[in-house]
PDB file of N, CA and C in Angstrom:
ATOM      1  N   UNK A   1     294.252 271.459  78.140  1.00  0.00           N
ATOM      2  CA  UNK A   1     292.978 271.230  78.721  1.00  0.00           C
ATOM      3  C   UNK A   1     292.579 269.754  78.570  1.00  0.00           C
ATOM      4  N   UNK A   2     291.685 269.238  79.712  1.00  0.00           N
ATOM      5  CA  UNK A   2     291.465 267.704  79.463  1.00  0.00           C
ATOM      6  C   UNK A   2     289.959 267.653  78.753  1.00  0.00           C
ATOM      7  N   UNK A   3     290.048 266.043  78.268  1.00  0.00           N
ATOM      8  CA  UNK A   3     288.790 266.293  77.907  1.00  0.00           C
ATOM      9  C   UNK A   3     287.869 265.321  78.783  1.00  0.00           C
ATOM     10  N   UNK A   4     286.716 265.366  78.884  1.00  0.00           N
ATOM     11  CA  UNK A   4     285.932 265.115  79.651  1.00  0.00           C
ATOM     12  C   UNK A   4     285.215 264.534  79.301  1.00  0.00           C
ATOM     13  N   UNK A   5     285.310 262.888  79.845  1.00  0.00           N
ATOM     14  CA  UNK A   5     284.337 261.711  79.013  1.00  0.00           C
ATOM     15  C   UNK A   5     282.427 262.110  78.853  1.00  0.00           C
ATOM     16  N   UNK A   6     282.353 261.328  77.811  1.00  0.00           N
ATOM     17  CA  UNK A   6     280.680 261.626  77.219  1.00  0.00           C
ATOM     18  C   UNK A   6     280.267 261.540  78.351  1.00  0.00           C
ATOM     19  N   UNK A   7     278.870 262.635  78.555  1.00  0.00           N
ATOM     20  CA  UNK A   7     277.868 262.030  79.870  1.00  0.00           C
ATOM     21  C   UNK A   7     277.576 260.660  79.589  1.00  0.00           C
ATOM     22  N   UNK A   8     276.762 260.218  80.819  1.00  0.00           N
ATOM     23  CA  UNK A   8     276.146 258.945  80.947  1.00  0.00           C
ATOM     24  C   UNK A   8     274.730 259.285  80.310  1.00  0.00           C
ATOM     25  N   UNK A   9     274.419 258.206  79.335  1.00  0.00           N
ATOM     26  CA  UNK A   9     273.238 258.579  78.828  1.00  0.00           C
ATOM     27  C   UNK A   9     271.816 258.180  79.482  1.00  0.00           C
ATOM     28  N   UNK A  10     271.802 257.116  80.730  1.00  0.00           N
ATOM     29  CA  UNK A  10     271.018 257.182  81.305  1.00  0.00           C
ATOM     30  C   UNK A  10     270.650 255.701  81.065  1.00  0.00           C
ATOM     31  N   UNK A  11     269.651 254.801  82.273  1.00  0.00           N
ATOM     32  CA  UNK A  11     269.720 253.377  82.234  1.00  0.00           C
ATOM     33  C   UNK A  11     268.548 252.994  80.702  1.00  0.00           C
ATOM     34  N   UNK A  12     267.536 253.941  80.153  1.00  0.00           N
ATOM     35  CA  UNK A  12     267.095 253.618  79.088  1.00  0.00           C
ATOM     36  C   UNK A  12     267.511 253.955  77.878  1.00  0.00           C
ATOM     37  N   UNK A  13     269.246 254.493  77.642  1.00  0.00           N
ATOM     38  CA  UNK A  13     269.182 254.855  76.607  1.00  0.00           C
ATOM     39  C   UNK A  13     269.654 253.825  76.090  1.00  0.00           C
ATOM     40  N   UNK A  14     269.821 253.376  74.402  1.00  0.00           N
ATOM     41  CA  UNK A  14     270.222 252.534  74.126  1.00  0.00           C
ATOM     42  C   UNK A  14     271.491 252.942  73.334  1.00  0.00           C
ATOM     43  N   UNK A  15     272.541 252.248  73.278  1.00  0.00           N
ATOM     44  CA  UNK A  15     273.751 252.593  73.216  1.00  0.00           C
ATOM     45  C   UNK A  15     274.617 252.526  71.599  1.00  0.00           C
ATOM     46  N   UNK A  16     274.942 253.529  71.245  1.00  0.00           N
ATOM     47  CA  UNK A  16     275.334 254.075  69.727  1.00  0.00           C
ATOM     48  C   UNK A  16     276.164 252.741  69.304  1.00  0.00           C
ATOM     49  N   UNK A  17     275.896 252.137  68.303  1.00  0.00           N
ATOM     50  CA  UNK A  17     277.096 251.407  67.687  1.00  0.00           C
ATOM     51  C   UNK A  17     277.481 252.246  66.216  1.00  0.00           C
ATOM     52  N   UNK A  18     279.130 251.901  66.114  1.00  0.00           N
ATOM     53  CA  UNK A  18     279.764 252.201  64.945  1.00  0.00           C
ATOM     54  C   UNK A  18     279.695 251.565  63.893  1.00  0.00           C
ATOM     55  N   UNK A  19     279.360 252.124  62.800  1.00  0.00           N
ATOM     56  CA  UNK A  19     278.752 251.200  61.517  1.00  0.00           C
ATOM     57  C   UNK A  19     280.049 250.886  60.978  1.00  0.00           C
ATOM     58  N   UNK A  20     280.619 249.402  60.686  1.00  0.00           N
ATOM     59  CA  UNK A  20     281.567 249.555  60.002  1.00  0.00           C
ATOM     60  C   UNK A  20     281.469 249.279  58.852  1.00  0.00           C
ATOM     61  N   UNK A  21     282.288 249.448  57.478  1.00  0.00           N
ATOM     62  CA  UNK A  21     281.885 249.457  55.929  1.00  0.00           C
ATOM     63  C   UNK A  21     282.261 247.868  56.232  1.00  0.00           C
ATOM     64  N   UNK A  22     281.648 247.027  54.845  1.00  0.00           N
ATOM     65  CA  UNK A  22     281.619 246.027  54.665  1.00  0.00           C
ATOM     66  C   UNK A  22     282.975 245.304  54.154  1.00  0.00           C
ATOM     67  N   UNK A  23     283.217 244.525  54.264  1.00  0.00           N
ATOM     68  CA  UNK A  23     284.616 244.285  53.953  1.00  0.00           C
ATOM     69  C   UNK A  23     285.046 244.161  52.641  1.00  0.00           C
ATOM     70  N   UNK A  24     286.145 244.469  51.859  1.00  0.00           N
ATOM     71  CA  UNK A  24     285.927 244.314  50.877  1.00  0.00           C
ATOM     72  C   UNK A  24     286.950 243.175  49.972  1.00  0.00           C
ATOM     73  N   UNK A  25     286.112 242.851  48.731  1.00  0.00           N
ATOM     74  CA  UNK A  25     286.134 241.057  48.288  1.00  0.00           C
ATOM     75  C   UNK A  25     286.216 241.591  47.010  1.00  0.00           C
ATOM     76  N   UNK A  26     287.329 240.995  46.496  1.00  0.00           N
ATOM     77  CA  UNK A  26     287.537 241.252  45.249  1.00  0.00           C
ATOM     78  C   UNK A  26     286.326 240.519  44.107  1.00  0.00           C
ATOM     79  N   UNK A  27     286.534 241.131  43.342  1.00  0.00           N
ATOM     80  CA  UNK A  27     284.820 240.941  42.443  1.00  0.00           C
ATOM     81  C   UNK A  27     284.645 239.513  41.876  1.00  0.00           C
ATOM     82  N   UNK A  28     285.719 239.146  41.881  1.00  0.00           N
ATOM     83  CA  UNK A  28     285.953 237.264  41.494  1.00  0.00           C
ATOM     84  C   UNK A  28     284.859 236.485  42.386  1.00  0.00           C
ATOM     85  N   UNK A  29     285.519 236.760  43.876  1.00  0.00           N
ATOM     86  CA  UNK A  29     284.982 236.290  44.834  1.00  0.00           C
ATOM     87  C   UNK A  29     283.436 236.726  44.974  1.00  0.00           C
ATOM     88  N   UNK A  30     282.689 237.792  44.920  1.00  0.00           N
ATOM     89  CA  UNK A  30     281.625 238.111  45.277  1.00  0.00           C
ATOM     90  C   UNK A  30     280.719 237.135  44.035  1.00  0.00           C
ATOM     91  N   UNK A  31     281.246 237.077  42.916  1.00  0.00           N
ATOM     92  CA  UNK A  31     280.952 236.312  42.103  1.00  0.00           C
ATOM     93  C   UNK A  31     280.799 234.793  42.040  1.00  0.00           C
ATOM     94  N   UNK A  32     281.429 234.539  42.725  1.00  0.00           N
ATOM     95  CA  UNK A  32     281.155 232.982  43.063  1.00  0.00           C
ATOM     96  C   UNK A  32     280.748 232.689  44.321  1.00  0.00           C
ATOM     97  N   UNK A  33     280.544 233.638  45.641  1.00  0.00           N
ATOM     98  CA  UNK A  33     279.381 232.907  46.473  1.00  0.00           C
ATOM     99  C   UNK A  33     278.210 233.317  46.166  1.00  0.00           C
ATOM    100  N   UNK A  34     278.012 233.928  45.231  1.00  0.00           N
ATOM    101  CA  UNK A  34     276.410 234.108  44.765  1.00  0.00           C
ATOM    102  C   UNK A  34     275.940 232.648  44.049  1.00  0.00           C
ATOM    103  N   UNK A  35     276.738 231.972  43.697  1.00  0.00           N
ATOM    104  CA  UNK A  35     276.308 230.565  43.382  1.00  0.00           C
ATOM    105  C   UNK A  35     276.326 229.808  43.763  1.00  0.00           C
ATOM    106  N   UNK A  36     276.127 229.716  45.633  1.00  0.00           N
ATOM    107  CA  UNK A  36     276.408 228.529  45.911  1.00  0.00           C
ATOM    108  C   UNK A  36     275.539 227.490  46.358  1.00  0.00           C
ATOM    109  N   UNK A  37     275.362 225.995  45.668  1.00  0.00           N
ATOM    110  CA  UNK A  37     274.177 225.377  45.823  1.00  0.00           C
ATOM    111  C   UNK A  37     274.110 224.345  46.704  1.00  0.00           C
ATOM    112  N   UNK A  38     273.057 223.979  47.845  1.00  0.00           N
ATOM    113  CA  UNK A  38     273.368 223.452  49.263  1.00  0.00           C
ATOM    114  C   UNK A  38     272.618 222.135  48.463  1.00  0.00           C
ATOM    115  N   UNK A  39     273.380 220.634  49.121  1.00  0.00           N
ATOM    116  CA  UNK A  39     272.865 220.005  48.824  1.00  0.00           C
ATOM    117  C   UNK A  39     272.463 219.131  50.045  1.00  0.00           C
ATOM    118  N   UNK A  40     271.219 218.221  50.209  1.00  0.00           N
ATOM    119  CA  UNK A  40     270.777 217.786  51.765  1.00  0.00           C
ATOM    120  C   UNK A  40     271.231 216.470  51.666  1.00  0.00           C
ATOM    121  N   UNK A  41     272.296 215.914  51.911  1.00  0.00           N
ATOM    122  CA  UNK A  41     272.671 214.763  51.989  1.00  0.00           C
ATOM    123  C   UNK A  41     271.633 213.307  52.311  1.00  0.00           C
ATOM    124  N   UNK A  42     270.589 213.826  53.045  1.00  0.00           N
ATOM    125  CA  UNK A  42     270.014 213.388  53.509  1.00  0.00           C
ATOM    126  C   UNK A  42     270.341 213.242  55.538  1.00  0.00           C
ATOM    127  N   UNK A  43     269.404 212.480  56.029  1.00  0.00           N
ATOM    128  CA  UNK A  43     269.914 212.747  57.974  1.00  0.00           C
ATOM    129  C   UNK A  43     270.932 211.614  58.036  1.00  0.00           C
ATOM    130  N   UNK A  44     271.899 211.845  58.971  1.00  0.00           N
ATOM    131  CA  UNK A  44     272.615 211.189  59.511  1.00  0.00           C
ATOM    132  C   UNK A  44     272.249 209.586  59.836  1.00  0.00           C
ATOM    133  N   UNK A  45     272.875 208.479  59.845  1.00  0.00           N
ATOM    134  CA  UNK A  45     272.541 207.440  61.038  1.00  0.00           C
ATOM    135  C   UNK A  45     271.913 207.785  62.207  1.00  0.00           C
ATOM    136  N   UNK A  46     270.774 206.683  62.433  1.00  0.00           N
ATOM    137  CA  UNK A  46     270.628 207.315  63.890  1.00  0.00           C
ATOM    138  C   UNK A  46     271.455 206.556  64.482  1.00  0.00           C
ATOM    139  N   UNK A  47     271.598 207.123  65.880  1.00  0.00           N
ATOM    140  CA  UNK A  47     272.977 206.220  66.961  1.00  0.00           C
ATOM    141  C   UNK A  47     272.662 205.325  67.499  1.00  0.00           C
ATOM    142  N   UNK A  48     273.372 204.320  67.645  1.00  0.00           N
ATOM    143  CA  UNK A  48     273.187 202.865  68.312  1.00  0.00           C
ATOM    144  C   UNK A  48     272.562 202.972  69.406  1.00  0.00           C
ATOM    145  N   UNK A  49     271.881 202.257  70.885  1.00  0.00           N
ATOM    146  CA  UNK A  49     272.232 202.434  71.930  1.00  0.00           C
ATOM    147  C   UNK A  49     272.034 201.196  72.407  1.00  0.00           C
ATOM    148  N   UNK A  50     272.760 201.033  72.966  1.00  0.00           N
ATOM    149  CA  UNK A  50     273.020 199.292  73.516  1.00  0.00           C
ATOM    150  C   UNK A  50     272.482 199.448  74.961  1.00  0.00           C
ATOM    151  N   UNK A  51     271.868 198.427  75.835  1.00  0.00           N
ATOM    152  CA  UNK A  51     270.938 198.673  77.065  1.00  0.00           C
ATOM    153  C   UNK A  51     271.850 197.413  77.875  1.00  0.00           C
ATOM    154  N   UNK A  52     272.406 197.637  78.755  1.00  0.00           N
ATOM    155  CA  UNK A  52     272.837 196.654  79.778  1.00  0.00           C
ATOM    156  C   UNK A  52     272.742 196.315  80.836  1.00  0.00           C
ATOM    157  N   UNK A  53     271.655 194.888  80.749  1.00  0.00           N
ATOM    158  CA  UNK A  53     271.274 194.529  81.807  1.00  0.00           C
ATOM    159  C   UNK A  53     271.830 194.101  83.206  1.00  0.00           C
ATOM    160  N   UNK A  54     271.834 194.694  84.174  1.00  0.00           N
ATOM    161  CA  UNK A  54     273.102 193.812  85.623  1.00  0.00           C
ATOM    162  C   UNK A  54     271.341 192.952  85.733  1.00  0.00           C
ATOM    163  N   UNK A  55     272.148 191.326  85.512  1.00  0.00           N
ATOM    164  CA  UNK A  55     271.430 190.454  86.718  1.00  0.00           C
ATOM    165  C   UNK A  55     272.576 189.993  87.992  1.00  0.00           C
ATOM    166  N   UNK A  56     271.573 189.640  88.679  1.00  0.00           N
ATOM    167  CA  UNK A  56     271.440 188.972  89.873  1.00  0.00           C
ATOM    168  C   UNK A  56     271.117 189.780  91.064  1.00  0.00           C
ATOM    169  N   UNK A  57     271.033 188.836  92.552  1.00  0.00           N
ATOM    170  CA  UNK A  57     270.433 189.176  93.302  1.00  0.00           C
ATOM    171  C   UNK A  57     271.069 190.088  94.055  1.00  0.00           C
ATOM    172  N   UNK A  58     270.470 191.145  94.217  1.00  0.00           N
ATOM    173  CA  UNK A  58     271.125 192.645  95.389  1.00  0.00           C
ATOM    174  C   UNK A  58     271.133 191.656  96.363  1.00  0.00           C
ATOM    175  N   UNK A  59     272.292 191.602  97.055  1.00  0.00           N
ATOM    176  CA  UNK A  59     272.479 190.738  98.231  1.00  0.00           C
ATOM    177  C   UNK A  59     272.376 191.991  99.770  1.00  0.00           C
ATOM    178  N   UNK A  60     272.806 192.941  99.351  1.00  0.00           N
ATOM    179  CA  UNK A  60     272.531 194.204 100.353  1.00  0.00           C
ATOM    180  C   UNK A  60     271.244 194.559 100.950  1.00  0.00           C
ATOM    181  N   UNK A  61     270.526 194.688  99.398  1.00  0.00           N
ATOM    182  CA  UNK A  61     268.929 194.810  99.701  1.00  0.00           C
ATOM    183  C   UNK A  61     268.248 194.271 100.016  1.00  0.00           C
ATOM    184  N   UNK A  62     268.409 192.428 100.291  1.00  0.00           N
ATOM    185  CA  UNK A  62     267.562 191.797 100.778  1.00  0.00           C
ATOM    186  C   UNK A  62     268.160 191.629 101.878  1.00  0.00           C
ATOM    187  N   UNK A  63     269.263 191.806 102.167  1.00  0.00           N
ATOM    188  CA  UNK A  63     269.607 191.679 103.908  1.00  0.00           C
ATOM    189  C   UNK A  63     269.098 192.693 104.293  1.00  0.00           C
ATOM    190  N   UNK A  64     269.054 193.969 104.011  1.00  0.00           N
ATOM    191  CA  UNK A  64     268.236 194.992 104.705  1.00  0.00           C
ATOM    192  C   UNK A  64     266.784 194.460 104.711  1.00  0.00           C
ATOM    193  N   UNK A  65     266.516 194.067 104.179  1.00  0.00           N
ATOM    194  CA  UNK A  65     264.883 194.017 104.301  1.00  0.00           C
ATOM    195  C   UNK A  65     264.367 192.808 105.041  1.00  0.00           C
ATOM    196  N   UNK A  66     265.755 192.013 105.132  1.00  0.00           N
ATOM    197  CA  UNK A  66     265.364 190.268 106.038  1.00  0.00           C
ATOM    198  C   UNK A  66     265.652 190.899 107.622  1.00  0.00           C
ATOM    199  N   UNK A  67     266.246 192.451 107.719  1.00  0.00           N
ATOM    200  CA  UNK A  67     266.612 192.587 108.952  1.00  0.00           C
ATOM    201  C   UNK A  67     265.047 193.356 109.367  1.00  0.00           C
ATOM    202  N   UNK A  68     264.336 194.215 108.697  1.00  0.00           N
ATOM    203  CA  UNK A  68     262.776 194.329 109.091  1.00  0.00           C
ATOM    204  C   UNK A  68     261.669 193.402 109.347  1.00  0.00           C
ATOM    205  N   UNK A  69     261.729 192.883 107.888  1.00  0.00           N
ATOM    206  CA  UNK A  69     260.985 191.246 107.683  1.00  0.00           C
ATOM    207  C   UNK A  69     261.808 190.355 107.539  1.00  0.00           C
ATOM    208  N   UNK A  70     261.939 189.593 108.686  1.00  0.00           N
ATOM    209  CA  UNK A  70     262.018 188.214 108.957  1.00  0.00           C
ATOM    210  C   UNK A  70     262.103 186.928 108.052  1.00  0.00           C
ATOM    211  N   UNK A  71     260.667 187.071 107.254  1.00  0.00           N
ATOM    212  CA  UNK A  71     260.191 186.197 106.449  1.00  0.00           C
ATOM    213  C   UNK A  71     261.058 186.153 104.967  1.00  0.00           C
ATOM    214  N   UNK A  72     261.176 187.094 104.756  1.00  0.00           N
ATOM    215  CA  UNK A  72     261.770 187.499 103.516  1.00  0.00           C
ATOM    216  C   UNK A  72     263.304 186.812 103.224  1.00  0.00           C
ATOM    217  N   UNK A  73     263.650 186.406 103.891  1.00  0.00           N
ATOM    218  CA  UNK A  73     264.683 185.487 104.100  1.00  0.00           C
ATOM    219  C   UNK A  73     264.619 184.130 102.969  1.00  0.00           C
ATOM    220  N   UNK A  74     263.074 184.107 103.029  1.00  0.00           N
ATOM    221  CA  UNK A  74     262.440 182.534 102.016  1.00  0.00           C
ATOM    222  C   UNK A  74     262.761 183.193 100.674  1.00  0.00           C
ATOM    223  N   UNK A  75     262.340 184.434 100.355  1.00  0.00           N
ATOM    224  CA  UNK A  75     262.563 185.291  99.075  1.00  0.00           C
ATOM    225  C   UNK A  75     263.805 185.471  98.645  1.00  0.00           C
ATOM    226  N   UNK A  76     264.671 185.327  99.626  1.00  0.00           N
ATOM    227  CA  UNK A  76     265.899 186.079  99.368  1.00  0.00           C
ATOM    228  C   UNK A  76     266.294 184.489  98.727  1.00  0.00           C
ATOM    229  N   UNK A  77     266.125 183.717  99.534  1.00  0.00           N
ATOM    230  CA  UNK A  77     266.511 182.400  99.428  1.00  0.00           C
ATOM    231  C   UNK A  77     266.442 181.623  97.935  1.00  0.00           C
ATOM    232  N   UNK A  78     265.105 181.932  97.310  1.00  0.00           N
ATOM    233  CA  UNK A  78     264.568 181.577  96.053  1.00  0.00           C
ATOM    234  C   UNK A  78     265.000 181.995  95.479  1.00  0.00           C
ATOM    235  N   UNK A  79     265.517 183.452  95.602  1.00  0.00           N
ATOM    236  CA  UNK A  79     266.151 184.244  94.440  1.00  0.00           C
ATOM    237  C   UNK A  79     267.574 184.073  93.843  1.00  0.00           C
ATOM    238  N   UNK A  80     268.101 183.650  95.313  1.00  0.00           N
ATOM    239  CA  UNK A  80     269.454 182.834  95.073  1.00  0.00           C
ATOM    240  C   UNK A  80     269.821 181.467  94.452  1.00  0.00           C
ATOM    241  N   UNK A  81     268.549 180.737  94.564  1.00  0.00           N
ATOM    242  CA  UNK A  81     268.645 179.143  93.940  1.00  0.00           C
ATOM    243  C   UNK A  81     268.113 179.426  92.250  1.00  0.00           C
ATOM    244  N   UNK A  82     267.462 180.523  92.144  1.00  0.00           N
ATOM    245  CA  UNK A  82     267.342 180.622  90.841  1.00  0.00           C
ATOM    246  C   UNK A  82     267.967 181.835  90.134  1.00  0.00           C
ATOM    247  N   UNK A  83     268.826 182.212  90.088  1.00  0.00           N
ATOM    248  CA  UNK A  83     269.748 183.064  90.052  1.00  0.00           C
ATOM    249  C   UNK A  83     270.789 182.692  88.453  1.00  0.00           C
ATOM    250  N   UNK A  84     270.668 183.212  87.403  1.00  0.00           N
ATOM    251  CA  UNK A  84     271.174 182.167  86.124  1.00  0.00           C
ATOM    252  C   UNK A  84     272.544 182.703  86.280  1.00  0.00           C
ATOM    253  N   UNK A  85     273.115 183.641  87.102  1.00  0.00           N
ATOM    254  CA  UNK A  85     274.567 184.453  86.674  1.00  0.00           C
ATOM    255  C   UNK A  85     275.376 183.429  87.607  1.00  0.00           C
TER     256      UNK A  85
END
């Protein structure tokens, strides 16, 4: 004869777990993590962060914008004569 899996217990039931025994640690061992003492080193370093600047002049962006405004050409111009890179 077969056997015939458990009913479905339904979408609120909540589902049986198997208790398993605790593992077992020879008595030495249970004996010495009961003593174990945490010490706080204190916090870590904080982390560097280095910031890197790109100079000079977007040469893209002011041609786009000398192709709307005209004028801007004088800007673009200044920016290039004073330009330290």
């Amino acid at each position: 004869m077969q056997q015939q899996p458990p009913p479905y217990p339904g979408p609120g039931a909540v589902p049986q777990q198997q208790a398993y025994p605790p593992p077992m640690m020879p008595m030495q061992q249970q004996q010495q993590s009961t003593n174990v003492v945490v010490v706080n080193a204190g916090a870590p370093a904080p982390a560097t962060t280095v910031v890197v600047h790109k100079r000079g002049v977007n040469h893209c962006l002011h041609f786009c914008i000398t192709l709307f405004f005209f004028p801007w050409v004088i800007v673009w111009i200044i920016l290039c004569i004073t330009d330290d890179s």
